[in-house]
Protein backbone atom coordinates (compact mmCIF):
# COMPACT_ATOMS: atom_id res chain seq x y z
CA UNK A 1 -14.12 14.75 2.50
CA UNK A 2 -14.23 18.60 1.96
CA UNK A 3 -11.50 19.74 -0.23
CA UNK A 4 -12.48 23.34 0.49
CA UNK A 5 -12.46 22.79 3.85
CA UNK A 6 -8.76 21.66 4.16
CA UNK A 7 -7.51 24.74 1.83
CA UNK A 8 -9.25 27.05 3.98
CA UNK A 9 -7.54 25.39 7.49
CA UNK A 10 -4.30 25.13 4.69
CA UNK A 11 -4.96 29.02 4.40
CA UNK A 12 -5.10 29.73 7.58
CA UNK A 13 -1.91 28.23 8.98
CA UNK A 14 0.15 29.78 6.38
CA UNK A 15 -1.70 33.13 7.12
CA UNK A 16 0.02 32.65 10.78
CA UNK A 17 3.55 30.94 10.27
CA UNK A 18 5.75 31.43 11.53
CA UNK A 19 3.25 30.84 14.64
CA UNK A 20 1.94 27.45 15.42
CA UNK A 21 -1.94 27.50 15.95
CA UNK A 22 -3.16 25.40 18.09
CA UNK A 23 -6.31 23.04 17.08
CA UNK A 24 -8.93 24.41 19.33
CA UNK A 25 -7.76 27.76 17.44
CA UNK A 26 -8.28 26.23 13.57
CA UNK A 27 -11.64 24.68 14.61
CA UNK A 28 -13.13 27.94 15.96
CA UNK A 29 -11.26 29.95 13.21
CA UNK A 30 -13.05 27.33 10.41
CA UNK A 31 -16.18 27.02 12.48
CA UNK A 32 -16.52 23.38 12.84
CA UNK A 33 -15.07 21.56 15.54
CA UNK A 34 -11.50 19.99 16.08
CA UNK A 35 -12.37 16.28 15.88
CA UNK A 36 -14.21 17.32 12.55
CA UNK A 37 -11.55 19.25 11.12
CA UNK A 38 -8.41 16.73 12.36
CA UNK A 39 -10.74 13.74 10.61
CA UNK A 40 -10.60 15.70 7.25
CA UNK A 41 -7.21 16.69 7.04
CA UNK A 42 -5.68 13.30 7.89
CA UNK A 43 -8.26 11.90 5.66
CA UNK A 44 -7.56 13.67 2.82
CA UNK A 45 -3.98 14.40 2.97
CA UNK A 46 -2.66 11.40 5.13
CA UNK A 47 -0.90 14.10 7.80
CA UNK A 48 -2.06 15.33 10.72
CA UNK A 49 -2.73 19.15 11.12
CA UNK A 50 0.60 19.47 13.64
CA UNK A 51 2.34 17.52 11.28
CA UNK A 52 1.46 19.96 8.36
CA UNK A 53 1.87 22.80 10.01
CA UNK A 54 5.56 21.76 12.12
CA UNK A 55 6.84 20.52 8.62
CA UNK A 56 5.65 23.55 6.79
CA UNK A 57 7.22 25.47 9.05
CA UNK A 58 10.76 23.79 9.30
CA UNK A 59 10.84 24.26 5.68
CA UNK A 60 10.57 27.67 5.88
CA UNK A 61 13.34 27.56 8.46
CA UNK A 62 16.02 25.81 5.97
CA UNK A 63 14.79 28.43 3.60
CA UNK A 64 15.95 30.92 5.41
CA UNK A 65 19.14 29.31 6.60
CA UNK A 66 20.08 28.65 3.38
CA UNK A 67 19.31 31.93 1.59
CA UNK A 68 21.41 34.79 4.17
CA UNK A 69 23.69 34.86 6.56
CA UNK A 70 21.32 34.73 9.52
CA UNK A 71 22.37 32.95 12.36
CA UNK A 72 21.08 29.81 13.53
CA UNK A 73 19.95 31.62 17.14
CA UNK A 74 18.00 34.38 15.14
CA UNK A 75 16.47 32.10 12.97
CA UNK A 76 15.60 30.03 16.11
CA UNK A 77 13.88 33.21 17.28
CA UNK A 78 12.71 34.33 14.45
CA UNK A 79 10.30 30.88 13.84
CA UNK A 80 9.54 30.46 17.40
CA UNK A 81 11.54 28.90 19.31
CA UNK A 82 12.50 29.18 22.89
CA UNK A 83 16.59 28.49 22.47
CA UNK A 84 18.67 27.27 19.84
CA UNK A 85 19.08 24.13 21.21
CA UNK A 86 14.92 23.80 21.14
CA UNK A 87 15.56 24.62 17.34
CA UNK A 88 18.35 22.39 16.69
CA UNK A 89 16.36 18.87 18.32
CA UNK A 90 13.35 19.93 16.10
CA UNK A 91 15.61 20.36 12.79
CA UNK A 92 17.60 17.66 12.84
CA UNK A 93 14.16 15.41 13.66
CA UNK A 94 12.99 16.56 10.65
CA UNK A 95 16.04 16.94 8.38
CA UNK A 96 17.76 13.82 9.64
CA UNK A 97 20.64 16.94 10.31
CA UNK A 98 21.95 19.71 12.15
CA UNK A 99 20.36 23.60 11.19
CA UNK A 100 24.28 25.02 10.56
CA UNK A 101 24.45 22.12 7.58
CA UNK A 102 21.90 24.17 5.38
CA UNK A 103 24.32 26.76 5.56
CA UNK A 104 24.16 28.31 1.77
CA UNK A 105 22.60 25.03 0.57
CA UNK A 106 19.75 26.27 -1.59
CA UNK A 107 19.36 23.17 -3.07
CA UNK A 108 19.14 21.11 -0.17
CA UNK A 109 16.73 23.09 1.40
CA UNK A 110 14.56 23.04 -2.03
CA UNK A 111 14.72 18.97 -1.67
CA UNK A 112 13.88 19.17 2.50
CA UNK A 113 11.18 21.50 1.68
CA UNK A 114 7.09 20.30 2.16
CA UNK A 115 5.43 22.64 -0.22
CA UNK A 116 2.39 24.56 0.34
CA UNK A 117 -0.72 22.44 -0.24
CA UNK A 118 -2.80 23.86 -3.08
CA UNK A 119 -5.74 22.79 -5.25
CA UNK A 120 -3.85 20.60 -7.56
CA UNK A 121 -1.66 18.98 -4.95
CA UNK A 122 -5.06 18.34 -2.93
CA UNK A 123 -6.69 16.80 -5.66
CA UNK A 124 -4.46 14.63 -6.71
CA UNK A 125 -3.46 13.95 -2.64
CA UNK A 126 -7.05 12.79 -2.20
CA UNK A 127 -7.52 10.76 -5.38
CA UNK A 128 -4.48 8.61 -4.46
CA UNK A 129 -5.66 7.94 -0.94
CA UNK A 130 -8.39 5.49 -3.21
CA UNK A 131 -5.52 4.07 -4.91
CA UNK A 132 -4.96 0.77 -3.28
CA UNK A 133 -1.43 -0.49 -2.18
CA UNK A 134 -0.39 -3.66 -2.15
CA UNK A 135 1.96 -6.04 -0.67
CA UNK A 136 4.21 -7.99 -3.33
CA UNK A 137 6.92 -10.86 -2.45
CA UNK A 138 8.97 -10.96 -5.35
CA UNK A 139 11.34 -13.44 -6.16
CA UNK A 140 15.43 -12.59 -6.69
CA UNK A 141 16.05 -10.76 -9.67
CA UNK A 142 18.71 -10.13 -12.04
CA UNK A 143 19.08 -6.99 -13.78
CA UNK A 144 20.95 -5.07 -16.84
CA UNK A 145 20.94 -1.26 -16.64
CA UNK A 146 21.69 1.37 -18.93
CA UNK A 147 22.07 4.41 -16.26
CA UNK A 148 21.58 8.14 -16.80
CA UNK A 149 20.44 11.22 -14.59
CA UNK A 150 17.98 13.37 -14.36
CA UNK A 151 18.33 16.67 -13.38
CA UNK A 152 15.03 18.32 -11.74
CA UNK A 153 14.98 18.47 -7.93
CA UNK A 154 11.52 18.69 -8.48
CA UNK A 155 10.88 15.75 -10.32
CA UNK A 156 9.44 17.65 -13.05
CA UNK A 157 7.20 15.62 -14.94
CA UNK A 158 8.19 17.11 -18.82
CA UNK A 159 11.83 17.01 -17.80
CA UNK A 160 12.15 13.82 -16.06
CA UNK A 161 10.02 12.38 -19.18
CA UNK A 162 12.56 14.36 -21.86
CA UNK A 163 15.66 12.35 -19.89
CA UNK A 164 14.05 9.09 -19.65
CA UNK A 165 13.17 9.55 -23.71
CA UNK A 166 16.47 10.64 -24.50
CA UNK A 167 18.03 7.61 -22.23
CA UNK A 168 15.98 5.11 -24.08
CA UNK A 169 17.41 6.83 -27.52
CA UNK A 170 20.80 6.18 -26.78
CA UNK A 171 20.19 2.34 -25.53
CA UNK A 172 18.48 2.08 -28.70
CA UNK A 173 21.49 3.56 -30.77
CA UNK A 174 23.84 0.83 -28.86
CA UNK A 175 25.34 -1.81 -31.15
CA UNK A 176 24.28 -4.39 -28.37
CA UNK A 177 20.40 -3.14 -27.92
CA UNK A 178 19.15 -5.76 -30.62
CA UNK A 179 20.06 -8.72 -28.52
CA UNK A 180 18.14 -7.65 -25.61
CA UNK A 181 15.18 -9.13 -24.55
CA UNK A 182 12.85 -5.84 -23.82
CA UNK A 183 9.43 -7.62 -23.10
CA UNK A 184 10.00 -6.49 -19.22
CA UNK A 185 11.50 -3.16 -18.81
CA UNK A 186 11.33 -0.78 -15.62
CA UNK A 187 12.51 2.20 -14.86
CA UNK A 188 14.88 1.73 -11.61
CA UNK A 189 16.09 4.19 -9.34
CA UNK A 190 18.94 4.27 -6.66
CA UNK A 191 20.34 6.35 -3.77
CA UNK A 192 22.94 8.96 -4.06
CA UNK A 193 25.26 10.21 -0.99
CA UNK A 194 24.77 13.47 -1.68
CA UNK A 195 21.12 13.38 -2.96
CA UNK A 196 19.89 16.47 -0.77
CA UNK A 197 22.38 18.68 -2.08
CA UNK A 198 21.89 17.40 -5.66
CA UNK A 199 19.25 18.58 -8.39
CA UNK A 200 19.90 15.47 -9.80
CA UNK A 201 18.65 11.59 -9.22
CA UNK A 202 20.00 8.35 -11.00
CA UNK A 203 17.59 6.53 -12.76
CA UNK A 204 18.40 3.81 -15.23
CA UNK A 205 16.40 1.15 -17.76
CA UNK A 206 16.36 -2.37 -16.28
CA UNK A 207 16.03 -5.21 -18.33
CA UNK A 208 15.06 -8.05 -16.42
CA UNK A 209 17.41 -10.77 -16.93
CA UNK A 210 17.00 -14.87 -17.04
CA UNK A 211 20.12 -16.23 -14.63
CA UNK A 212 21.53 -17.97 -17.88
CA UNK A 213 20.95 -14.62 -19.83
CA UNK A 214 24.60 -12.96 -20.88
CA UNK A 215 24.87 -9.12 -20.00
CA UNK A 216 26.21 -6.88 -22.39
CA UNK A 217 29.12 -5.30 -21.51
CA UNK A 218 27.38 -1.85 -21.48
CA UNK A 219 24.85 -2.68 -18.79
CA UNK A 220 25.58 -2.71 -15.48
CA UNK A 221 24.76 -6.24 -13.76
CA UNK A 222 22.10 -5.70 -10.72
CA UNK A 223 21.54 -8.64 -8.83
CA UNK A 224 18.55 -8.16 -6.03
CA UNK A 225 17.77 -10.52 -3.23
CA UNK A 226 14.06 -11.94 -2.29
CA UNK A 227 11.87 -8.62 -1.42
CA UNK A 228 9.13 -7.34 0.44
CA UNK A 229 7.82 -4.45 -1.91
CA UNK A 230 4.95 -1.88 -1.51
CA UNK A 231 3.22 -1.29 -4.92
CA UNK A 232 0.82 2.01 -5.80
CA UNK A 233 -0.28 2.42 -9.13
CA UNK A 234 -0.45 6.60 -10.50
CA UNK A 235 -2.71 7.44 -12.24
CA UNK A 236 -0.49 9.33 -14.39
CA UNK A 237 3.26 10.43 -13.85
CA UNK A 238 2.45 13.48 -12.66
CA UNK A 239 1.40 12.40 -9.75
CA UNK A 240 5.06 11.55 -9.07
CA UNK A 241 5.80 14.22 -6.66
CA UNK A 242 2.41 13.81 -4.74
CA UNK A 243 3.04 9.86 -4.00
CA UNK A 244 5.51 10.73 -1.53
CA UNK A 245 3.30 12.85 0.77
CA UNK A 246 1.60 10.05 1.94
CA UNK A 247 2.42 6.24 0.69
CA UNK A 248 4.87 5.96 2.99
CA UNK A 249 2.63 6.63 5.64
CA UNK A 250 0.00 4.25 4.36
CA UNK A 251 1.66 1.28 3.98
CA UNK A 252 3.32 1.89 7.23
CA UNK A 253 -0.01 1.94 9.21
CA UNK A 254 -2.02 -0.33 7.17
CA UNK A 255 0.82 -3.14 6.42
CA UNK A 256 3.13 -2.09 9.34
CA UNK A 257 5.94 -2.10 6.94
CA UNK A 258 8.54 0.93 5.93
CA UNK A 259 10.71 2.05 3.35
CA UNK A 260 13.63 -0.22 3.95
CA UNK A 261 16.21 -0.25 1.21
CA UNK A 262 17.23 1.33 -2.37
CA UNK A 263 16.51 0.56 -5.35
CA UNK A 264 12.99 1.79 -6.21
CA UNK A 265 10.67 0.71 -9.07
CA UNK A 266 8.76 2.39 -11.89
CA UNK A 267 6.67 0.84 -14.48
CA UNK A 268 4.90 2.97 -17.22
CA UNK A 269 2.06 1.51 -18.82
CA UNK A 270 1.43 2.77 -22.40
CA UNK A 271 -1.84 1.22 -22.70
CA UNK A 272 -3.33 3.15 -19.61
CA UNK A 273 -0.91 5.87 -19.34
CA UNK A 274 -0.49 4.80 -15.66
CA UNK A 275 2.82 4.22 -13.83
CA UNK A 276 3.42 1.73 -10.84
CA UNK A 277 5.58 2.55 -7.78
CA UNK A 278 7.04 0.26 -6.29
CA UNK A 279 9.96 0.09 -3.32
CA UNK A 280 11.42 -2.19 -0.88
CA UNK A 281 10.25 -2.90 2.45
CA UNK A 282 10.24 -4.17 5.49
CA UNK A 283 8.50 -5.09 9.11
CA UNK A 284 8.86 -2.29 11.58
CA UNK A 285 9.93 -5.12 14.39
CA UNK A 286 13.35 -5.45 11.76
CA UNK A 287 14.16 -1.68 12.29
CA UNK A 288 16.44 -2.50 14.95
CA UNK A 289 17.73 -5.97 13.82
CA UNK A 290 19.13 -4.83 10.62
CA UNK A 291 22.77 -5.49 10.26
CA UNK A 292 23.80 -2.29 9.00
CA UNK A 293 22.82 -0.52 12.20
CA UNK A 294 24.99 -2.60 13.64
CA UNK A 295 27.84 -0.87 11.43
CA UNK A 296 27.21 2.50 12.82
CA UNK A 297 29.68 3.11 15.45
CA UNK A 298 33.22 2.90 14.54
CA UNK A 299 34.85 6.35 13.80
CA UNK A 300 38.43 7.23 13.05
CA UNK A 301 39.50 10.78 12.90
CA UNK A 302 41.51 10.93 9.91
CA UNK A 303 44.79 13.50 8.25
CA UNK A 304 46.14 12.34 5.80
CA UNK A 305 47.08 13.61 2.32
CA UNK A 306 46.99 10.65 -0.93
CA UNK A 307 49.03 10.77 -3.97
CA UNK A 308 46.58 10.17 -6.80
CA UNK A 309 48.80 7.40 -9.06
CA UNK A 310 45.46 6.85 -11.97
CA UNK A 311 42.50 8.73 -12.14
CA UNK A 312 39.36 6.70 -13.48
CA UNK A 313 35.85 7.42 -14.03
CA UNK A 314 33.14 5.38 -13.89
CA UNK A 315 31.52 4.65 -17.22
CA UNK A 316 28.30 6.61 -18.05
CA UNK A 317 26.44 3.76 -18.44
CA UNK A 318 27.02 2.48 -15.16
CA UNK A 319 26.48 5.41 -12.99
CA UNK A 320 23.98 4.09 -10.21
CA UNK A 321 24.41 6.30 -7.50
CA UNK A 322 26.17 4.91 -4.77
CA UNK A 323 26.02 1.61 -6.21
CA UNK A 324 29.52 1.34 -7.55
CA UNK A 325 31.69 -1.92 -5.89
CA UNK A 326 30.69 -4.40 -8.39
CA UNK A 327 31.76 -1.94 -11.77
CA UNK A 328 34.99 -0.76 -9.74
CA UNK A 329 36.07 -4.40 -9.07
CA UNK A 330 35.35 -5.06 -12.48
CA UNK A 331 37.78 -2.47 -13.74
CA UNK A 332 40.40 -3.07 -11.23
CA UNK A 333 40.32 -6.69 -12.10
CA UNK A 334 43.82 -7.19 -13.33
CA UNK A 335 45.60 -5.15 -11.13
CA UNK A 336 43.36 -7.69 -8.08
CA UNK A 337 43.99 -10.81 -9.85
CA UNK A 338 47.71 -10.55 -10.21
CA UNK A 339 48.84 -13.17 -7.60
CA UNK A 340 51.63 -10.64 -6.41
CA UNK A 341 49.71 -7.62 -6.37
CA UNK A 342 49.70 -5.34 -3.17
CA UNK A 343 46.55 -4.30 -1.37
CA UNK A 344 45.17 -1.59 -3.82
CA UNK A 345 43.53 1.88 -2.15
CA UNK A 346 40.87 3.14 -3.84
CA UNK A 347 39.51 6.98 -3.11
CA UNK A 348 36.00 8.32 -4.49
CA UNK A 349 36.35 11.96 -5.43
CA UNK A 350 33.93 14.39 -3.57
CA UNK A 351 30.60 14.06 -4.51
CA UNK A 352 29.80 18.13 -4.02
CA UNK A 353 32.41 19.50 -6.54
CA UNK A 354 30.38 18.63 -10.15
CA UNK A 355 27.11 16.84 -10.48
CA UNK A 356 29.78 13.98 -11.93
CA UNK A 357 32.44 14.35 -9.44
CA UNK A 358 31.08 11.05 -7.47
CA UNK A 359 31.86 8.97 -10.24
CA UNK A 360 35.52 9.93 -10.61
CA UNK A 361 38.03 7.63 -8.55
CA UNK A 362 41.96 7.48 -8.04
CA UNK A 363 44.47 4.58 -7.16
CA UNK A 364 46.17 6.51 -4.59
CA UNK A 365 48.66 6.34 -2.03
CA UNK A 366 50.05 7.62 1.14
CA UNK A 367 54.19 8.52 -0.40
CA UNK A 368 53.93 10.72 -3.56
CA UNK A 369 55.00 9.27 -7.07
CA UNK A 370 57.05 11.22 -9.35
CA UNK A 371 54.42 12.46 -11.78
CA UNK A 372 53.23 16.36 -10.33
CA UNK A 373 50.49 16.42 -12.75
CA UNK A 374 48.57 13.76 -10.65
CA UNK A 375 47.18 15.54 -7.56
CA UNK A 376 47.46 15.21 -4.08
CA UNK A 377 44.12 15.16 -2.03
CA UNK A 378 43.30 15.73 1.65
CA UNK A 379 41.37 13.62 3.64
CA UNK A 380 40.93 14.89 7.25
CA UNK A 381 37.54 14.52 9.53
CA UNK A 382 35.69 11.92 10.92
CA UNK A 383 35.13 9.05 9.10
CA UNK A 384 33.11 5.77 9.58
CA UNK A 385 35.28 2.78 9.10
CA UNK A 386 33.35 -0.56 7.84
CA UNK A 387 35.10 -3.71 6.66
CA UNK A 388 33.67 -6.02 4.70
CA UNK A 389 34.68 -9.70 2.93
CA UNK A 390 32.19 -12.05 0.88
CA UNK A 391 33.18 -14.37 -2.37
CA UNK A 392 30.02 -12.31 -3.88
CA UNK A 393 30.17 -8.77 -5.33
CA UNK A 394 26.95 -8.37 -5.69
CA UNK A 395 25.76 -9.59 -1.90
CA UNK A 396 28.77 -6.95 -0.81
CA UNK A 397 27.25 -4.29 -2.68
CA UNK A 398 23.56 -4.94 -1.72
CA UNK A 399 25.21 -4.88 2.04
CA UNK A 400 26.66 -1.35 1.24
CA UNK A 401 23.15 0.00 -0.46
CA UNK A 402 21.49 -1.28 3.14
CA UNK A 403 24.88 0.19 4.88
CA UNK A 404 24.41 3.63 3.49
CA UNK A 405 20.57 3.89 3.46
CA UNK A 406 20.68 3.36 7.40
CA UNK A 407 23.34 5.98 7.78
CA UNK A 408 21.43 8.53 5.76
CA UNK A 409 18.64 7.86 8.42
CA UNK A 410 20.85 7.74 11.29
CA UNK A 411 20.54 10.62 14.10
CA UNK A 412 23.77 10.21 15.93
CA UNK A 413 25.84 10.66 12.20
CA UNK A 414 25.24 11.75 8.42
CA UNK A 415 26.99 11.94 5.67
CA UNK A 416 29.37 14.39 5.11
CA UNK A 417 30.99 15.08 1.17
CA UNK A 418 34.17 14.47 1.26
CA UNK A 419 36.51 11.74 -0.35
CA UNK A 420 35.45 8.51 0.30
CA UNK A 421 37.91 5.86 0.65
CA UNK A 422 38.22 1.62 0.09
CA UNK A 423 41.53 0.69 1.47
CA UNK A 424 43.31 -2.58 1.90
CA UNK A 425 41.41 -3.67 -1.65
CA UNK A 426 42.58 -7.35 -2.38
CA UNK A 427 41.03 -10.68 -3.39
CA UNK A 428 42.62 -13.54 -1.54
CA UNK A 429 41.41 -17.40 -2.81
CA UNK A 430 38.41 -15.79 -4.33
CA UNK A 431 37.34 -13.88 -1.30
CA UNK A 432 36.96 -10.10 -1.05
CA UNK A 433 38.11 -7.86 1.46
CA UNK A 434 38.40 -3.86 2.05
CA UNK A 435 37.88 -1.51 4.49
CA UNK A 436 35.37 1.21 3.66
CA UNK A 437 36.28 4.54 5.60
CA UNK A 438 32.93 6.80 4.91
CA UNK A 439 32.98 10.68 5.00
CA UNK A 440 30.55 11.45 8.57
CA UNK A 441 29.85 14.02 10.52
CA UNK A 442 29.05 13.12 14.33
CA UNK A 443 25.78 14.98 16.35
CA UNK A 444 26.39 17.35 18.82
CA UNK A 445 25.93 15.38 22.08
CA UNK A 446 27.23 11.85 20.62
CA UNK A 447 29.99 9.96 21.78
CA UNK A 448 31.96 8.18 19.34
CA UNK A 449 34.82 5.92 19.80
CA UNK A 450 37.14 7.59 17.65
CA UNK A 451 41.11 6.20 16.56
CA UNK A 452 43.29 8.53 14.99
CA UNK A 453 44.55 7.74 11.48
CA UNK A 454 47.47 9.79 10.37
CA UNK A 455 49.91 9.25 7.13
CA UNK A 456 52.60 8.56 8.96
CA UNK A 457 50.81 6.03 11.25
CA UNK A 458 49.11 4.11 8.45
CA UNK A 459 52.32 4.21 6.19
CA UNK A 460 54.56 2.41 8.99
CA UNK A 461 51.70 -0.49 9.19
């Protein structure tokens, strides 16, 4: 493996983008031929040279979308591309969606982008490809975790560390930390909606629980199935950001499983200073078996203004992402265990308004209450409507995790941010039901079957 050799065909493609050399080109350019140089690069890096170069140069793409005013066709021209259309297939292959959605989106492109591969990246790249990864099967788990954020797009090793230090302060400071057993703690990490868009991610400390264990009422109870997980050890955390270039990749081709579901797992050892990855996954024959896919396909146009009644937020503690069904039904518990309460509607506040917004949630209603301090928000769009019923919060939410994950890889819809709702709420002989109506935008091209869902139709139900 020549590490000078892969910075100098590195050098050489950036030298040309926003035009694609071909292989024949790099291997006369470098002087060695193109079996020799493609051998290196995947070796080294775990990508192919057209991989590099196609996601190096979509990245420069979103830059530009999101920086001006440009439009998509000019941009299309601009990084080679025979039509817009040719432009738009190749984006949204790599993006997961449309070129017109990184519209002003800084961020988003910053967290879509594959950065430049220097020395340090390189090194690092190449001492992790002789880090072995393992396959684990790991028993159901139960969980208590103290959530928090951090905020570094990035994943900025001093700032990620200063959050998780800080986190771990105010656990500490917690009247209930003293009764916790802390002789297995992980960091865990979970999936956001909005995540792209975000400089944020939600992290939190998980204290692995004994079935019999009681949970403080701080913590937020995480209950996990059986797993498949993929394990990588770092040698340090700052080798965070470089993990992702490639162990995906890896485990897929070696193991023939992929990333699969939310959460994720880190372990720091103090001992060693290393930290362990860890994430869920599964066999690439389940890719189209998995129930959630399944999921994908109803769409109801919606237009319809709620009357907020309440206004809750979640608490701090218990901010994991999208992971939110079992701490809402815990709050709304009296209101759904009153034997002659009404179906309740719930409505998530957009995710893209504060970096907390997400977390914020209304009892609302279609006919407006007396009260005008309590706002009235519009819901219009498509939306993806999901129902759901189990006697088990925690097998409903792990169905949700799996339900969004699969929509944020879908290529017919994404996610759009917008008020998300949970109508028809109500717990009937112990047994949960609600329909989830999810925020989506639909790709050009697809063909939904789409009902539409006005006030007035939904109030005379």
């Amino acid at each position: 493996m020549e590490p000078s050799l892969i910075l100098a065909i590195v050098d050489t493609i950036e030298a040309k983008l926003p035009t694609l050399m071909s292989i024949d080109e790099l291997a006369a350019e470098c002087g060695f031929s193109r079996s020799y140089i493609q051998h290196q690069f995947k070796a080294a890096t775990g990508m192919s040279i057209n991989y590099y170069q196609r996601c190096r140069l979509l990245s420069l793409a979103a830059q530009r979308l999101a920086q001006d005013d440009s439009r998509i066709l000019d941009v299309a021209i601009e990084f080679g591309f025979e039509s817009q259309e040719a432009f738009a297939r190749a984006f949204r292959k790599y993006s997961m969606v449309p070129p017109s959605r990184l519209k002003q989106q800084l961020m988003w492109a910053e967290r879509l982008s594959l950065r430049r591969l220097d020395h340090h990246i390189l090194s690092q790249l190449i001492r992790l490809n002789g880090q072995p990864i393992t396959v684990e099967h790991v028993p159901a788990q139960r969980w208590g975790c103290y959530t928090f954020s951090v905020d570094s797009s990035s994943r900025n090793a001093d700032i990620t560390r200063q959050s998780i230090d800080n986190a771990f302060d105010q656990l500490f400071a917690e009247p209930f930390a003293q009764t916790l057993d802390l002789s297995h703690v992980e960091l865990i990490e979970f999936n956001e909606h909005y995540q792209f868009a975000s400089s944020t991610f939600p992290l939190s400390i998980g204290v692995l629980l004994k079935e019999d264990d009681a949970i403080p009422a701080g913590l937020l109870e995480l209950r996990l199935p059986a797993s498949t997980r993929i394990t990588i050890t770092l040698p340090d955390p700052s080798f965070v950001p470089a993990v992702f270039f490639n162990v995906f990749n890896r485990a897929t081709k070696k193991h023939g499983l992929y990333f699969s579901d939310f959460p994720s797992f880190w372990r720091f050892n103090h001992a060693t200073g290393e930290l362990r990855y860890q994430y869920i996954a599964d066999s690439l024959d389940h890719i189209e078996q998995a129930p959630s896919w399944q999921r994908l396909s109803a769409i109801v146009q919606l237009e319809r203004n709620l009357h907020c009644q309440t206004s809750h937020w979640l608490p701090k503690t218990k901010r994991a992402g999208s992971r939110r069904l079992t701490t809402l039904l815990s709050l709304l518990q009296p209101e759904l265990s009153s034997w002659h309460s009404d179906p309740v509607t719930v409505m998530f506040n957009c995710p893209s308004l504060t970096k907390e917004s997400q977390y914020q949630f209304f009892v609302a209603a279609d006919r407006a209450l007396a009260d005008p301090a309590l706002p009235t928000i519009n819901c219009n769009g498509d939306y993806l409507q999901t129902r759901w019923s189990g006697d088990n919060p925690w097998q409903l939410e792990n169905a949700i995790e799996a339900f969004y994950f699969h929509l944020m890889q879908s290529t017919q819809y994404h996610y759009r941010a917008a008020p998300e709702l949970i109508e028809d709420l109500r717990v009937e002989h112990g047994v949960i039901h609600f329909t989830l109506l999810t925020p989506i935008d639909s790709q050009k091209g697809s063909k939904p079957r789409k009902t539409k869902l006005s006030s007035a139709r939904l109030a005379s139900k």
